[in-house]
N, C-alpha and C. Protein backbone atom coordinates (compact mmCIF):
# COMPACT_ATOMS: atom_id res chain seq x y z
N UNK A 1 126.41 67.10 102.87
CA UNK A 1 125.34 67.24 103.84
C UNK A 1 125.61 66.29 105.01
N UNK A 2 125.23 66.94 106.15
CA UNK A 2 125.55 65.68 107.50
C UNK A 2 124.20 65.49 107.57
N UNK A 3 123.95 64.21 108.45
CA UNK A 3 123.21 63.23 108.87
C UNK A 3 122.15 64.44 109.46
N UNK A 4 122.93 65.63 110.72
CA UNK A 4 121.75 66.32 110.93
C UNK A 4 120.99 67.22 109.90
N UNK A 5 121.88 67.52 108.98
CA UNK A 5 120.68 68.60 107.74
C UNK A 5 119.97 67.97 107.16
N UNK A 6 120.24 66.23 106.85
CA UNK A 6 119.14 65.60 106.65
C UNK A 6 117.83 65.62 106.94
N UNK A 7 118.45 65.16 108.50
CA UNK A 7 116.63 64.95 109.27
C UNK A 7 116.15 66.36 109.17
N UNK A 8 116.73 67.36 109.30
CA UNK A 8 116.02 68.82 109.43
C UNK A 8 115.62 68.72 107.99
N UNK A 9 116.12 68.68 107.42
CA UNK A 9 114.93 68.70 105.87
C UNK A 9 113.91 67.70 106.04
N UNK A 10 114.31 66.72 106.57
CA UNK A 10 112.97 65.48 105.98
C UNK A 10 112.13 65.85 107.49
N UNK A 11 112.58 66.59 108.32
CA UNK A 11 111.46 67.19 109.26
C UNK A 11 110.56 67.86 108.79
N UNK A 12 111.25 69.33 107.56
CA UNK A 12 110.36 69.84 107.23
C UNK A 12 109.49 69.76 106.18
N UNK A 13 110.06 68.88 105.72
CA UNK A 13 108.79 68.13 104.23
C UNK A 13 108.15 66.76 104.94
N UNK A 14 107.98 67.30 106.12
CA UNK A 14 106.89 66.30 106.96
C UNK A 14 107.54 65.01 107.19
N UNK A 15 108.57 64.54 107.34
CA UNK A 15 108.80 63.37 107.89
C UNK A 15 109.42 62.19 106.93
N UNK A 16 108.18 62.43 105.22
CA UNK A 16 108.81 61.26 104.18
C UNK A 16 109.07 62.09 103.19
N UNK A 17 109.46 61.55 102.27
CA UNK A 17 109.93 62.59 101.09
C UNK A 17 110.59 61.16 100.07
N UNK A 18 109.91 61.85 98.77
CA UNK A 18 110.99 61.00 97.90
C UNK A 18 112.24 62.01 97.61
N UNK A 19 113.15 61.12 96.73
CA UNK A 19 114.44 61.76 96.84
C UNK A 19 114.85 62.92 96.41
N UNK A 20 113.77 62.83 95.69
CA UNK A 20 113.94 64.49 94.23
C UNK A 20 113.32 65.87 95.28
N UNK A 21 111.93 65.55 96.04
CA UNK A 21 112.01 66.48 96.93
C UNK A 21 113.27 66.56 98.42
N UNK A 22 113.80 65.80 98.52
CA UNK A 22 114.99 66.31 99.37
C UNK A 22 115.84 66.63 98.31
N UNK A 23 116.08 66.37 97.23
CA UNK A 23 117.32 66.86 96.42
C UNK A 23 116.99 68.42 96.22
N UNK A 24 115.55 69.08 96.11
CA UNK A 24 115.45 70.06 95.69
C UNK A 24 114.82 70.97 97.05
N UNK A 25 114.99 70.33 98.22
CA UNK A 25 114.89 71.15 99.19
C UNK A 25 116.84 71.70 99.74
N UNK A 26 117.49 70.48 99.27
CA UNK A 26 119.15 70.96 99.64
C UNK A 26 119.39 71.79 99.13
N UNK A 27 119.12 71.89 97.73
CA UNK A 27 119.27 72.93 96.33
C UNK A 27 119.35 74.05 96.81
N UNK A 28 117.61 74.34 97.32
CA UNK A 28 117.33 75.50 98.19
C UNK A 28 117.87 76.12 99.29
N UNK A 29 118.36 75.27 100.26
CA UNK A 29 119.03 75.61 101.53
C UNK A 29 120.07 76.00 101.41
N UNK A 30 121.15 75.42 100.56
CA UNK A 30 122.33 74.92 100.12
C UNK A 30 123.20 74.44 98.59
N UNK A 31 122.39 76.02 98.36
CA UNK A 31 123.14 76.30 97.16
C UNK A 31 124.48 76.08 97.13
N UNK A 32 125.11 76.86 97.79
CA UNK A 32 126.47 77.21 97.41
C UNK A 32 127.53 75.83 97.89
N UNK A 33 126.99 75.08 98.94
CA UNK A 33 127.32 73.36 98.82
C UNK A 33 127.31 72.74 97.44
N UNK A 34 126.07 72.63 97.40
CA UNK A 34 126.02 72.02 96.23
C UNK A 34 126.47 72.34 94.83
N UNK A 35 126.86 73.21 94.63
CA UNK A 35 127.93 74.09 93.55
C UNK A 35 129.35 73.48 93.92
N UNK A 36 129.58 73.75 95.04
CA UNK A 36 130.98 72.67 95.36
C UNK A 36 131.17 71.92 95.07
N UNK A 37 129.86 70.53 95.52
CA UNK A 37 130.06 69.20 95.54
C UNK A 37 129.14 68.77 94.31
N UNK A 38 130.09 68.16 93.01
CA UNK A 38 129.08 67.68 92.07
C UNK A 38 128.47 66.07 92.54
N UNK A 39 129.07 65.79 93.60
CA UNK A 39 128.37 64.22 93.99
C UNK A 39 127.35 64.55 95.05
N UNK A 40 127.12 65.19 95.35
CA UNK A 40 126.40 65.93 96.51
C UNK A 40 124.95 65.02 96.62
N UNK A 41 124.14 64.44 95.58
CA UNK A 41 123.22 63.94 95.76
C UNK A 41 123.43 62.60 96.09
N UNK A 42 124.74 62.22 95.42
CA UNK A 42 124.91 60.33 96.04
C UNK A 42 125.64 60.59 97.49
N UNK A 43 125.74 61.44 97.73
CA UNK A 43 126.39 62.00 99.23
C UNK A 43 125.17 61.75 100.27
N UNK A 44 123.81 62.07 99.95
CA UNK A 44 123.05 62.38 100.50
C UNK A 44 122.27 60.78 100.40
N UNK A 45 122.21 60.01 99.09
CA UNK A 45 121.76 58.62 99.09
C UNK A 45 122.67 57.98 100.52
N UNK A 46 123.55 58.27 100.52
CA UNK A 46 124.92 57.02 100.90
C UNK A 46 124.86 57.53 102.69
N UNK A 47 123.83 59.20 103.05
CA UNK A 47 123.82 58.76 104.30
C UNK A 47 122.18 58.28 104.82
N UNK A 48 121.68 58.52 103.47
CA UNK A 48 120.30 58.21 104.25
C UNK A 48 120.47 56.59 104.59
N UNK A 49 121.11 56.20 103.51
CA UNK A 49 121.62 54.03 103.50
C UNK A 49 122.30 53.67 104.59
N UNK A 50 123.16 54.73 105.17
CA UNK A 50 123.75 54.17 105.87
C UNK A 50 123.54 54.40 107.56
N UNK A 51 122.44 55.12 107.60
CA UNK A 51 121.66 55.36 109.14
C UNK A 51 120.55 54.74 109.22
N UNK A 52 120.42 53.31 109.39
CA UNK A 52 119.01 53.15 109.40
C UNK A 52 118.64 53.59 110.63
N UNK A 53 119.00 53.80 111.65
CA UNK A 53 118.81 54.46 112.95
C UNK A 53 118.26 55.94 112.85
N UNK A 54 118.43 56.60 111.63
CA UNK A 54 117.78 58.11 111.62
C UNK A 54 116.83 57.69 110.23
N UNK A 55 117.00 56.86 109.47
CA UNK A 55 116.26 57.14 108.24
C UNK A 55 115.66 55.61 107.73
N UNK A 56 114.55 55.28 107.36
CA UNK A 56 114.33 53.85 106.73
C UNK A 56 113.37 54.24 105.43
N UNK A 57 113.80 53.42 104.48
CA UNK A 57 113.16 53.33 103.33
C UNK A 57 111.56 53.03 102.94
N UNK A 58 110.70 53.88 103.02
CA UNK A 58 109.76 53.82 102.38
C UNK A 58 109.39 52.51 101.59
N UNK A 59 109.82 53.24 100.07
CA UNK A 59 109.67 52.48 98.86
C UNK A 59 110.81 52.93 98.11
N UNK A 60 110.86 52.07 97.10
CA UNK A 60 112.08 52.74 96.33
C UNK A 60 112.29 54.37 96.05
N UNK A 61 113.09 54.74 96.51
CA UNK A 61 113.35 56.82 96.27
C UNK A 61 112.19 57.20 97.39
N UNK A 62 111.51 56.10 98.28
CA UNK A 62 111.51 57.52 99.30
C UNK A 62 111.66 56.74 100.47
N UNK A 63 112.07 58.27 101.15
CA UNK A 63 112.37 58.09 102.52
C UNK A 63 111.97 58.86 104.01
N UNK A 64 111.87 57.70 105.12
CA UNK A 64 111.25 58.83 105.94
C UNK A 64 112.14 58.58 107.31
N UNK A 65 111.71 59.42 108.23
CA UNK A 65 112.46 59.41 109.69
C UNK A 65 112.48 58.17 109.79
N UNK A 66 113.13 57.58 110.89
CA UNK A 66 113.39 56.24 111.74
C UNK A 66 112.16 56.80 112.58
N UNK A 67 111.83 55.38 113.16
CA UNK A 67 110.89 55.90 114.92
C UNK A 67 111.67 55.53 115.81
């Protein structure tokens, strides 16, 4: 997943989301990715961690846009 399918998911589950609902909104979008990639969900930890400029941590497992 890139940095932009991120925010477009956590756009459309309103902005925060814990991790299991973005894991199971990719699922949805992006089946056939995720059949590819069995790391696909620490793929998706490792960019929300590493943009704090698009993404900041809630609480532990959730996450929402940057402002």
């Amino acid at each position: 997943m890139s940095r932009k399918s991120e925010i477009r998911i956590l756009k459309a589950l309103g902005g925060t989301a814990s991790l299991d609902r973005i894991y199971a909104a990719v699922q949805n979008r992006a089946p056939e990715k995720v059949a590819q990639n069995p790391n696909w969900a620490a793929k998706i930890r490792q960019t929300v961690n590493s943009h704090p400029d698009s993404f900041k941590s809630v609480e532990r497992g959730v996450w929402a846009l940057a402002a």
